[in-house]
C-alpha atoms as a PDB file:
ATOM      1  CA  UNK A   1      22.209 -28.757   7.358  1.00  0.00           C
ATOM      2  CA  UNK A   2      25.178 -26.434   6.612  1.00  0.00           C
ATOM      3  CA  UNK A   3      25.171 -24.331   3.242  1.00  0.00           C
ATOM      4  CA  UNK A   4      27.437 -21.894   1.832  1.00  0.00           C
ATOM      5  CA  UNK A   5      26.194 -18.547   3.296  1.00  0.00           C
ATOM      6  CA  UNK A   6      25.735 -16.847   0.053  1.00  0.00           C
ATOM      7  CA  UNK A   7      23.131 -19.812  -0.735  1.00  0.00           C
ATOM      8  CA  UNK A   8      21.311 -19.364   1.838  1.00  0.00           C
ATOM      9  CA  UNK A   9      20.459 -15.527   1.260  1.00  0.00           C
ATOM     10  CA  UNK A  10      19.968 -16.029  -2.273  1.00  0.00           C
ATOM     11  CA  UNK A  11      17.774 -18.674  -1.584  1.00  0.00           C
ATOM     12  CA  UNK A  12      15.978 -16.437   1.771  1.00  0.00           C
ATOM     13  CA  UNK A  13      15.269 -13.630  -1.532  1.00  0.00           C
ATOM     14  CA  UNK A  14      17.138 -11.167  -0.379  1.00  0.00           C
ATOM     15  CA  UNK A  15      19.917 -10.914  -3.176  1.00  0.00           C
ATOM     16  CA  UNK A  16      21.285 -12.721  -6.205  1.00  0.00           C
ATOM     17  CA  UNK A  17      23.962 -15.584  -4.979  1.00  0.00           C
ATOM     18  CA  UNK A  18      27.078 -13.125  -6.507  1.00  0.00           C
ATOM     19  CA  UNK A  19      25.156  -9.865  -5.206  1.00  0.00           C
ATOM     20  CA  UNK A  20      25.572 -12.118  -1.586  1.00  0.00           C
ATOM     21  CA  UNK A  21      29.516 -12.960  -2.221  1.00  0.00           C
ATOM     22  CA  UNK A  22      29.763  -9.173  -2.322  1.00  0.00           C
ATOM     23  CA  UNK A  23      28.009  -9.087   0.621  1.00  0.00           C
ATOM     24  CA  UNK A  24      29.688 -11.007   2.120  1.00  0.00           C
ATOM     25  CA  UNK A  25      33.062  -9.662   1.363  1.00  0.00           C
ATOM     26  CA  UNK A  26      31.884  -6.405   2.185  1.00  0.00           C
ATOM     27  CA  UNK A  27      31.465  -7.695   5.756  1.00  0.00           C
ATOM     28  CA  UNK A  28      27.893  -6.641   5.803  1.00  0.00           C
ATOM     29  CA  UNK A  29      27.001 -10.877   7.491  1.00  0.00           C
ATOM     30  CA  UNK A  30      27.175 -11.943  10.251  1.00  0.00           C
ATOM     31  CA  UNK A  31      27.019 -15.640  11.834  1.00  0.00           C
ATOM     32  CA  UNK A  32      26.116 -15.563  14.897  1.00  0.00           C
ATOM     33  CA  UNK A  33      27.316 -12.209  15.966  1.00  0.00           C
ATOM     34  CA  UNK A  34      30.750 -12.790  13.813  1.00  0.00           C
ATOM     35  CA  UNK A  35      31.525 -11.308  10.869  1.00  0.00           C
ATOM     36  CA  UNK A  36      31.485 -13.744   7.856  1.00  0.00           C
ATOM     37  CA  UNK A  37      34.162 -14.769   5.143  1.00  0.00           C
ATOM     38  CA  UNK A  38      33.499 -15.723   2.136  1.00  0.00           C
ATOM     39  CA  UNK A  39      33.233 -19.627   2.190  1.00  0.00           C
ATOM     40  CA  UNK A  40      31.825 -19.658   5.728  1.00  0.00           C
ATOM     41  CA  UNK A  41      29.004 -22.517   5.867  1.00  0.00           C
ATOM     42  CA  UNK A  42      25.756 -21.907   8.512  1.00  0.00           C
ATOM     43  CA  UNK A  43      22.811 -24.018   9.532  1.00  0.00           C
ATOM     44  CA  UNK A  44      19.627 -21.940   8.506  1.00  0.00           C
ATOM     45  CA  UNK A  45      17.589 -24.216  11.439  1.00  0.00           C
ATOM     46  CA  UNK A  46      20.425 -23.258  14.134  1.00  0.00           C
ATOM     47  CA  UNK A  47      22.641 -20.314  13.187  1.00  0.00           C
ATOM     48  CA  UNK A  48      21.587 -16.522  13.976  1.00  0.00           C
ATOM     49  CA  UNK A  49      22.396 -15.303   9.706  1.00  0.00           C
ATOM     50  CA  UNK A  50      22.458 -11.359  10.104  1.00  0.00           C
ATOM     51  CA  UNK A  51      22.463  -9.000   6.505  1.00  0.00           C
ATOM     52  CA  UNK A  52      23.211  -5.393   7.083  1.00  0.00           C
ATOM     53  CA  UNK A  53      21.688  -6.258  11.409  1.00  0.00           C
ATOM     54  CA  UNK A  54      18.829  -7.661   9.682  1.00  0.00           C
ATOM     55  CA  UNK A  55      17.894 -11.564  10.322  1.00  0.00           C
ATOM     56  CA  UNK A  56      17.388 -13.719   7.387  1.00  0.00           C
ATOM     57  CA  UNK A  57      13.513 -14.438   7.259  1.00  0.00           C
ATOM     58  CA  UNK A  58      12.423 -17.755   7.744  1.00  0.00           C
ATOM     59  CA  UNK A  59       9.768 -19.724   6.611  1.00  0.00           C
ATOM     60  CA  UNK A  60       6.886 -19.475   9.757  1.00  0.00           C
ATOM     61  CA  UNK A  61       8.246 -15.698   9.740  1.00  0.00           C
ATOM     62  CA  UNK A  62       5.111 -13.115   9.131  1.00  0.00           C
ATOM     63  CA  UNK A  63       6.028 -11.222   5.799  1.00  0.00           C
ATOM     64  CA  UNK A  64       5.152  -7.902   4.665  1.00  0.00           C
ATOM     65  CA  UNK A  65       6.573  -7.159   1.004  1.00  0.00           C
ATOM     66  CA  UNK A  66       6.545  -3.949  -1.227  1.00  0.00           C
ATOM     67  CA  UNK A  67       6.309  -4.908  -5.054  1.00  0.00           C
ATOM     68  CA  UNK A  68       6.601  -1.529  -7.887  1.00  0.00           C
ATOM     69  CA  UNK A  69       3.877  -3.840 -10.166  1.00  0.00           C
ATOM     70  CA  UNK A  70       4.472  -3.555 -13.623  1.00  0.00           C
ATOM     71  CA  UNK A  71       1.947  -3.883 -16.635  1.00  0.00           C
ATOM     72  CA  UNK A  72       0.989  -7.004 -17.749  1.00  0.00           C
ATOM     73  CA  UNK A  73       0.894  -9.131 -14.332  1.00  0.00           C
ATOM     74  CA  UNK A  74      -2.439  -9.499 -12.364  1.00  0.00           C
ATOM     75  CA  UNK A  75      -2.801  -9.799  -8.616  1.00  0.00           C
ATOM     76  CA  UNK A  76      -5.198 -12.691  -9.175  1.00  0.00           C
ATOM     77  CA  UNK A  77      -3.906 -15.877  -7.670  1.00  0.00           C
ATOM     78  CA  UNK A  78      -5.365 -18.112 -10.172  1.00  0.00           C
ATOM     79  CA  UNK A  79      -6.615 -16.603 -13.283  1.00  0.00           C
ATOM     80  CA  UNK A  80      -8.381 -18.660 -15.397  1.00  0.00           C
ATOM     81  CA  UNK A  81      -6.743 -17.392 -18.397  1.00  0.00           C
ATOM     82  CA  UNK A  82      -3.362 -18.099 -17.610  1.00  0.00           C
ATOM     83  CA  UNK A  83      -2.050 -14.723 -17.594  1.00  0.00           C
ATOM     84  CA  UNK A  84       1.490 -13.544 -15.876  1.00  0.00           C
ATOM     85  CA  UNK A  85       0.363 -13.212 -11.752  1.00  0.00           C
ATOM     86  CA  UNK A  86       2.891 -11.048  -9.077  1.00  0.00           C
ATOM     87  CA  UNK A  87       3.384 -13.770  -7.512  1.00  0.00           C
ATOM     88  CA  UNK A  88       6.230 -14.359 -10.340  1.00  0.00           C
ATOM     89  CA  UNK A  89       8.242 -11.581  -9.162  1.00  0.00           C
ATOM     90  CA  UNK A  90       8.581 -12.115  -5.735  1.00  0.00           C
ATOM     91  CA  UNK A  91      10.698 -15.797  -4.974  1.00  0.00           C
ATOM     92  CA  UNK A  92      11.058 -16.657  -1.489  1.00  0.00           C
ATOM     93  CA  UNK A  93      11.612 -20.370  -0.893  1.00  0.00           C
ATOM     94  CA  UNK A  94       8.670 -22.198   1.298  1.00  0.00           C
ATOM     95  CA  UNK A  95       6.689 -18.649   1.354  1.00  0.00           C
ATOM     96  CA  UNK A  96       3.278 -18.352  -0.097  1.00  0.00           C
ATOM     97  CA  UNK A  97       3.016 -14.714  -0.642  1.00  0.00           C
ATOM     98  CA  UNK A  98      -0.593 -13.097  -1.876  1.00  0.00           C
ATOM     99  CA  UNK A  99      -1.700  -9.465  -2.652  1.00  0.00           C
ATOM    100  CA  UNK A 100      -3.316  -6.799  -0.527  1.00  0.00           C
ATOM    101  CA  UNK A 101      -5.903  -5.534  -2.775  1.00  0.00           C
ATOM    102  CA  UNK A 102      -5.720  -5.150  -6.447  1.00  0.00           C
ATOM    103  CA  UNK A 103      -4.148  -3.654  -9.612  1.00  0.00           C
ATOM    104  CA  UNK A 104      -5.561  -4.025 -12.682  1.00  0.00           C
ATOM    105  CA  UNK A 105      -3.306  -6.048 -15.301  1.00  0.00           C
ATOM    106  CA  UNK A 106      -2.755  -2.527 -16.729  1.00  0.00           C
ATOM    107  CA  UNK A 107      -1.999  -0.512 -13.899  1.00  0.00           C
ATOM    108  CA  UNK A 108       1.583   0.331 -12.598  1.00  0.00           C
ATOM    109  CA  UNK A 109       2.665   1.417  -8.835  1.00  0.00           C
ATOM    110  CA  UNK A 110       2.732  -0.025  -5.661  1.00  0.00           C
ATOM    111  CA  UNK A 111       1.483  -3.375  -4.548  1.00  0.00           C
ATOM    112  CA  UNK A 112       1.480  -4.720  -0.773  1.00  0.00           C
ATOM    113  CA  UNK A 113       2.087  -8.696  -0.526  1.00  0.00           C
ATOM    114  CA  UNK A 114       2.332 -10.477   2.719  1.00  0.00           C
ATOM    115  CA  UNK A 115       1.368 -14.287   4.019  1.00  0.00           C
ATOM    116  CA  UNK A 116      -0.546 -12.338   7.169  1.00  0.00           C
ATOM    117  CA  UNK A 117      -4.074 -12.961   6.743  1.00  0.00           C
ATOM    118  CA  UNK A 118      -5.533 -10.536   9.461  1.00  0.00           C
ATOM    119  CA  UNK A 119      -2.895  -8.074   8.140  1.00  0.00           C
ATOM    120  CA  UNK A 120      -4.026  -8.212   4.180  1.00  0.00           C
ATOM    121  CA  UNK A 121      -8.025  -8.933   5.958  1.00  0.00           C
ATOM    122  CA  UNK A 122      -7.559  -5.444   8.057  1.00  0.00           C
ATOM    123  CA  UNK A 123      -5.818  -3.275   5.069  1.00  0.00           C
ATOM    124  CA  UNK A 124      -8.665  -4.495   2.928  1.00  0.00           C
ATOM    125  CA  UNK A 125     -12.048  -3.882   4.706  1.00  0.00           C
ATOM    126  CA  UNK A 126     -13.591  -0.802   3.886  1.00  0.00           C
ATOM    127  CA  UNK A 127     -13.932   0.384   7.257  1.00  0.00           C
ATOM    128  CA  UNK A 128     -10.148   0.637   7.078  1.00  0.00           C
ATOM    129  CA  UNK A 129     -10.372   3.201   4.260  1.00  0.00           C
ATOM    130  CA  UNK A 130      -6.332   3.990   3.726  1.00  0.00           C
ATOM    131  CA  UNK A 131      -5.499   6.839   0.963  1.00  0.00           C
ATOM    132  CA  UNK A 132      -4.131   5.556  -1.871  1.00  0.00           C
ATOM    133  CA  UNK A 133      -2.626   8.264  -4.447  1.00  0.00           C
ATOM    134  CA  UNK A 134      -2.190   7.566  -8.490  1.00  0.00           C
ATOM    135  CA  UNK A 135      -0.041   9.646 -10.970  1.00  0.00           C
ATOM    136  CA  UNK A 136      -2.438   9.124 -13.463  1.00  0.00           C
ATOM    137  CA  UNK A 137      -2.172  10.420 -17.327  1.00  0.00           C
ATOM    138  CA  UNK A 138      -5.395  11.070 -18.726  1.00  0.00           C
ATOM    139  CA  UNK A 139      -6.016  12.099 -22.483  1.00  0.00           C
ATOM    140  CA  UNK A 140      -9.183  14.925 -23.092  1.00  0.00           C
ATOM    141  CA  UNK A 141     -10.353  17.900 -24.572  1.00  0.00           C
ATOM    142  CA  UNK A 142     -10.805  19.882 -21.393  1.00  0.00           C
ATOM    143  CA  UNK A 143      -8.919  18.444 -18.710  1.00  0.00           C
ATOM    144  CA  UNK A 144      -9.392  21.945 -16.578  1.00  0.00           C
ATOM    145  CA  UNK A 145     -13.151  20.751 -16.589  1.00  0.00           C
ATOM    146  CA  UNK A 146     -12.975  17.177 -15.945  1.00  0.00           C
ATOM    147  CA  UNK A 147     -11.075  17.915 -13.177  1.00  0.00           C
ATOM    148  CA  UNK A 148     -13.589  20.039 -11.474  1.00  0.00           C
ATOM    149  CA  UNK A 149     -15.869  17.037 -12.659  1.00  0.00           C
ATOM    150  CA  UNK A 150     -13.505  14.959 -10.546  1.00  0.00           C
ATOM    151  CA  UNK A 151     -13.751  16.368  -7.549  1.00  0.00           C
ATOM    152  CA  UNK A 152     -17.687  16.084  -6.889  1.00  0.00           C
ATOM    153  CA  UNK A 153     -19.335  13.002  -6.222  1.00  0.00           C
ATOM    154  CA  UNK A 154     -19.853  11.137  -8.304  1.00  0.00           C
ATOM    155  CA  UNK A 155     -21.983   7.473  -9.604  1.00  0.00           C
ATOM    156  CA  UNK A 156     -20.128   4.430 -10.255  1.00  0.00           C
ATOM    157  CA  UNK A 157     -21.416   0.833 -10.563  1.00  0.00           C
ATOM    158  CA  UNK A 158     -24.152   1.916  -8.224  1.00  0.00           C
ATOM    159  CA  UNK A 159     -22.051   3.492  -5.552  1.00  0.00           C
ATOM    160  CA  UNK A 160     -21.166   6.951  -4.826  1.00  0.00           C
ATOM    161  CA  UNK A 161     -17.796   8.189  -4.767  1.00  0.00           C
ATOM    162  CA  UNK A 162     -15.640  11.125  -4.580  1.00  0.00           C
ATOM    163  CA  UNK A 163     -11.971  11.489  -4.894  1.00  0.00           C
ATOM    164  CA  UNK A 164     -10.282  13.110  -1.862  1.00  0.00           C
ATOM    165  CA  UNK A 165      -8.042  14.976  -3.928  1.00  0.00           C
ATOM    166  CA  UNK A 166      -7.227  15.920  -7.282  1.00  0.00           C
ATOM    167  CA  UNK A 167      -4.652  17.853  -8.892  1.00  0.00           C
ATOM    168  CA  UNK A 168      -3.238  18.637 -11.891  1.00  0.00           C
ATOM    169  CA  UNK A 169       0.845  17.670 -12.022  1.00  0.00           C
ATOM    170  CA  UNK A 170       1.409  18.752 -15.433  1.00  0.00           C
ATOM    171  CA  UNK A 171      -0.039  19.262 -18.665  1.00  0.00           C
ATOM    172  CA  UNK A 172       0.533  18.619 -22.435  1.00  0.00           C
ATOM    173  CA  UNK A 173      -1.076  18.702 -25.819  1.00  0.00           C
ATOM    174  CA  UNK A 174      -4.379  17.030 -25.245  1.00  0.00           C
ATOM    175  CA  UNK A 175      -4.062  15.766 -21.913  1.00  0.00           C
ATOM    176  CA  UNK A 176      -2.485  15.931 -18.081  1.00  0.00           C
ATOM    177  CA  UNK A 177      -0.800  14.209 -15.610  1.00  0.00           C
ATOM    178  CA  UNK A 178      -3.169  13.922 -12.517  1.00  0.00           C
ATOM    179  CA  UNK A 179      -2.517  12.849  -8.923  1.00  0.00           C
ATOM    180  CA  UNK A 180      -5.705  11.646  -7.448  1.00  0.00           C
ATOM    181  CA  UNK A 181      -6.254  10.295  -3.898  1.00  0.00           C
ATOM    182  CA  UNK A 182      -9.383   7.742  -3.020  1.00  0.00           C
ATOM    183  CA  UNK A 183      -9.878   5.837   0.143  1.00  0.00           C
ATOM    184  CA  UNK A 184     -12.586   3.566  -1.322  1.00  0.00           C
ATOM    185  CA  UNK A 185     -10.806   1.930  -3.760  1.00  0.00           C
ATOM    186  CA  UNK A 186     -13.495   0.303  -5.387  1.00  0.00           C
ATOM    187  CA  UNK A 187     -12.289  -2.450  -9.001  1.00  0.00           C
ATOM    188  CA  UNK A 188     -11.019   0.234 -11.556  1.00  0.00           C
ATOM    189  CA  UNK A 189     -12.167   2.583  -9.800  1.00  0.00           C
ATOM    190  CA  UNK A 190      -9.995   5.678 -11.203  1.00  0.00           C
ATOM    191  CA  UNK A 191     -10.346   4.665 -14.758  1.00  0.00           C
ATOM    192  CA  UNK A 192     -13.694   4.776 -14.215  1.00  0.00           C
ATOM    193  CA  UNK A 193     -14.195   8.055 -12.679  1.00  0.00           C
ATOM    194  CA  UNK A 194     -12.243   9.402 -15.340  1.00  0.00           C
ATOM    195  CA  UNK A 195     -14.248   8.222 -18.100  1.00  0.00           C
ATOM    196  CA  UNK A 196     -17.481   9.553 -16.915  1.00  0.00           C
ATOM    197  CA  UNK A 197     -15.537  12.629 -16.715  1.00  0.00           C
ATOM    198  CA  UNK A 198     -14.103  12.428 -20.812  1.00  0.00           C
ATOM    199  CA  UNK A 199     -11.150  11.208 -19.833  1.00  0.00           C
ATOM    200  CA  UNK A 200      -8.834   8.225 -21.237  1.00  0.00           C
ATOM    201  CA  UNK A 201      -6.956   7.184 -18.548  1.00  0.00           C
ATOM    202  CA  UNK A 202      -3.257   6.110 -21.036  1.00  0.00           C
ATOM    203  CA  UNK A 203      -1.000   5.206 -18.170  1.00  0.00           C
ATOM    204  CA  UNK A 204      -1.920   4.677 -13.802  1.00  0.00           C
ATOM    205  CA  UNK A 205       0.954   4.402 -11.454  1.00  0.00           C
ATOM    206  CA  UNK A 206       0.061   3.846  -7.333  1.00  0.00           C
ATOM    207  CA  UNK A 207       2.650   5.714  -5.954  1.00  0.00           C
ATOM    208  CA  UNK A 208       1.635   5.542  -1.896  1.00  0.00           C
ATOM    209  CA  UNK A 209      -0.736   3.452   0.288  1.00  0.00           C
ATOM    210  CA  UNK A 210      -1.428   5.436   3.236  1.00  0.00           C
ATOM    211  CA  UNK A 211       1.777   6.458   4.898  1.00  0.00           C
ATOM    212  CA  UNK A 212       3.937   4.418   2.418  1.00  0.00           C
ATOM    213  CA  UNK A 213       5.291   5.966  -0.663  1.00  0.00           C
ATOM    214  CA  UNK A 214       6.650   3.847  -3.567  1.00  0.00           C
ATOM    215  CA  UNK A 215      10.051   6.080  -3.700  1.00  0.00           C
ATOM    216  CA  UNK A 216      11.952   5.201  -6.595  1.00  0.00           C
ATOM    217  CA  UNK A 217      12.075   1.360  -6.058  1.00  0.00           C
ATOM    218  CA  UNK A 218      12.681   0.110  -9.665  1.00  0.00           C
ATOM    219  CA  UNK A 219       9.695  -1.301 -11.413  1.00  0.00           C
ATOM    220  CA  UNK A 220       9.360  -5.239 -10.790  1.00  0.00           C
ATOM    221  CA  UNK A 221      11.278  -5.178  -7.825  1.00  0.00           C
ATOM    222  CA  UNK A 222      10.599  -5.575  -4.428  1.00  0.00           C
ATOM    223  CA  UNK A 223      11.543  -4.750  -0.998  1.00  0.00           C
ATOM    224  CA  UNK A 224      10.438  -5.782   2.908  1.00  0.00           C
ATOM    225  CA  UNK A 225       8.906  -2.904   4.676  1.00  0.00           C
ATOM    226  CA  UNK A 226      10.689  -1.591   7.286  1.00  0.00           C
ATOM    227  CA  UNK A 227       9.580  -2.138  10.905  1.00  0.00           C
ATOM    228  CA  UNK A 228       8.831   1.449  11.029  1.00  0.00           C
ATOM    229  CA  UNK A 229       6.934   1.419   8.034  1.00  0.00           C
ATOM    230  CA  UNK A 230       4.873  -1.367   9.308  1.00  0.00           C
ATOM    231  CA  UNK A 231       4.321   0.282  12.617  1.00  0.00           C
ATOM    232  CA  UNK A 232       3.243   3.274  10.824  1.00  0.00           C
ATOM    233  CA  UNK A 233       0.500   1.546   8.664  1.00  0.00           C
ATOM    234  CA  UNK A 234      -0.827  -0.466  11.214  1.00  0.00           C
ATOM    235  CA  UNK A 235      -1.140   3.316  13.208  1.00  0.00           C
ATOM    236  CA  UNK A 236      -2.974   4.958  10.318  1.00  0.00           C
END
């Protein structure tokens, strides 16, 4: 059925409807390999809908979405306590989207989200082991020490871990900005390893997943990942 084309990428997630009319006007659609006017109609089911040379995703299409996660959602599908899931912030019609791992309902940064099961299955094992990097702002009487703490192995919930890196980004009266890298990725496992070092862990941001980096995507929004980008992680 025909719809007015700045419906149907409103409606595909891409853009607000007036962010589309823009688009539109801009001449950055196509239909069919012709540019688009504003008030053009196209058949989702039959028409070739192109934004910026970019196909509108449909709804058998394989997804693979960055979210910047704020605090206060959970990547829980259903949580028995009713609390706000990421699912929220990322609307595309007919598309079931679900997390690739976890952030804690405190925790900031990037968050993958895809409806590929062997993709999210493969990113997840622990075999897999991709990097993962948090700006992380601890609280502590000697942060110079914990940090030294940080970098040995170390026993949590039975396992032993060790950061790959650690580094101090900046420091202020009582406490530092960290970046530390893990591969294991294990449930909390940062705030953990900086309490048994005397650290209160105040505010975690992700800020890359292997070779992705969060960039300055605005916090609760989202993007696709580029072709490139996908290429690159499945590589890694």
């Amino acid at each position: 059925m025909a719809e007015r084309l700045q419906k149907l990428i409103s409606s595909a997630g891409l853009m607000s409807r007036r962010a589309a009319e823009e688009c539109i006007l801009a001449g950055r659609v196509t239909v069919n390999g012709s540019i688009a006017s504003l008030g053009d109609k196209a058949d989702a089911a039959t028409d070739v809908i192109m934004v910026d040379g970019r196909a509108l995703p449909s709804a058998n299409e394989k997804m693979y979405i960055m979210l910047n996660k704020p605090k206060g959602y959970v990547c829980t599908l259903n949580d028995e306590k009713g609390r706000r899931n990421v699912t929220e912030l990322v609307s595309i019609p007919n598309v079931r989207l679900y997390p690739v791992g976890r952030l804690d309902m405190y925790s900031e940064g990037l968050l993958l989200m895809t409806n590929d099961g062997d993709f999210a299955n493969r990113l997840m094992h622990p075999s897999y082991e991709i990097r993962k990097t948090y700006r992380t702002w601890v609280q502590g009487q000697d942060v110079g020490l914990a940090v030294e703490y940080l970098r040995a192995p170390m026993e949590i919930d039975e396992y032993i871990v060790c950061a790959d890196f650690v580094d101090i980004e900046g420091v202020f009266p009582g406490g530092a900005v960290l970046s530390i890298t893990i591969s294991e990725g294990r449930n909390r496992q940062v705030r953990k390893m900086c309490s048994q070092c005397g650290l209160k862990v105040t505010k975690l941001v992700r800020i890359s997943e292997g070779p992705l980096d969060l960039g300055d995507l605005p916090l609760g929004k989202w993007r696709y990942l580029e072709p490139s980008e996908l290429d690159m992680l499945n590589k890694s």
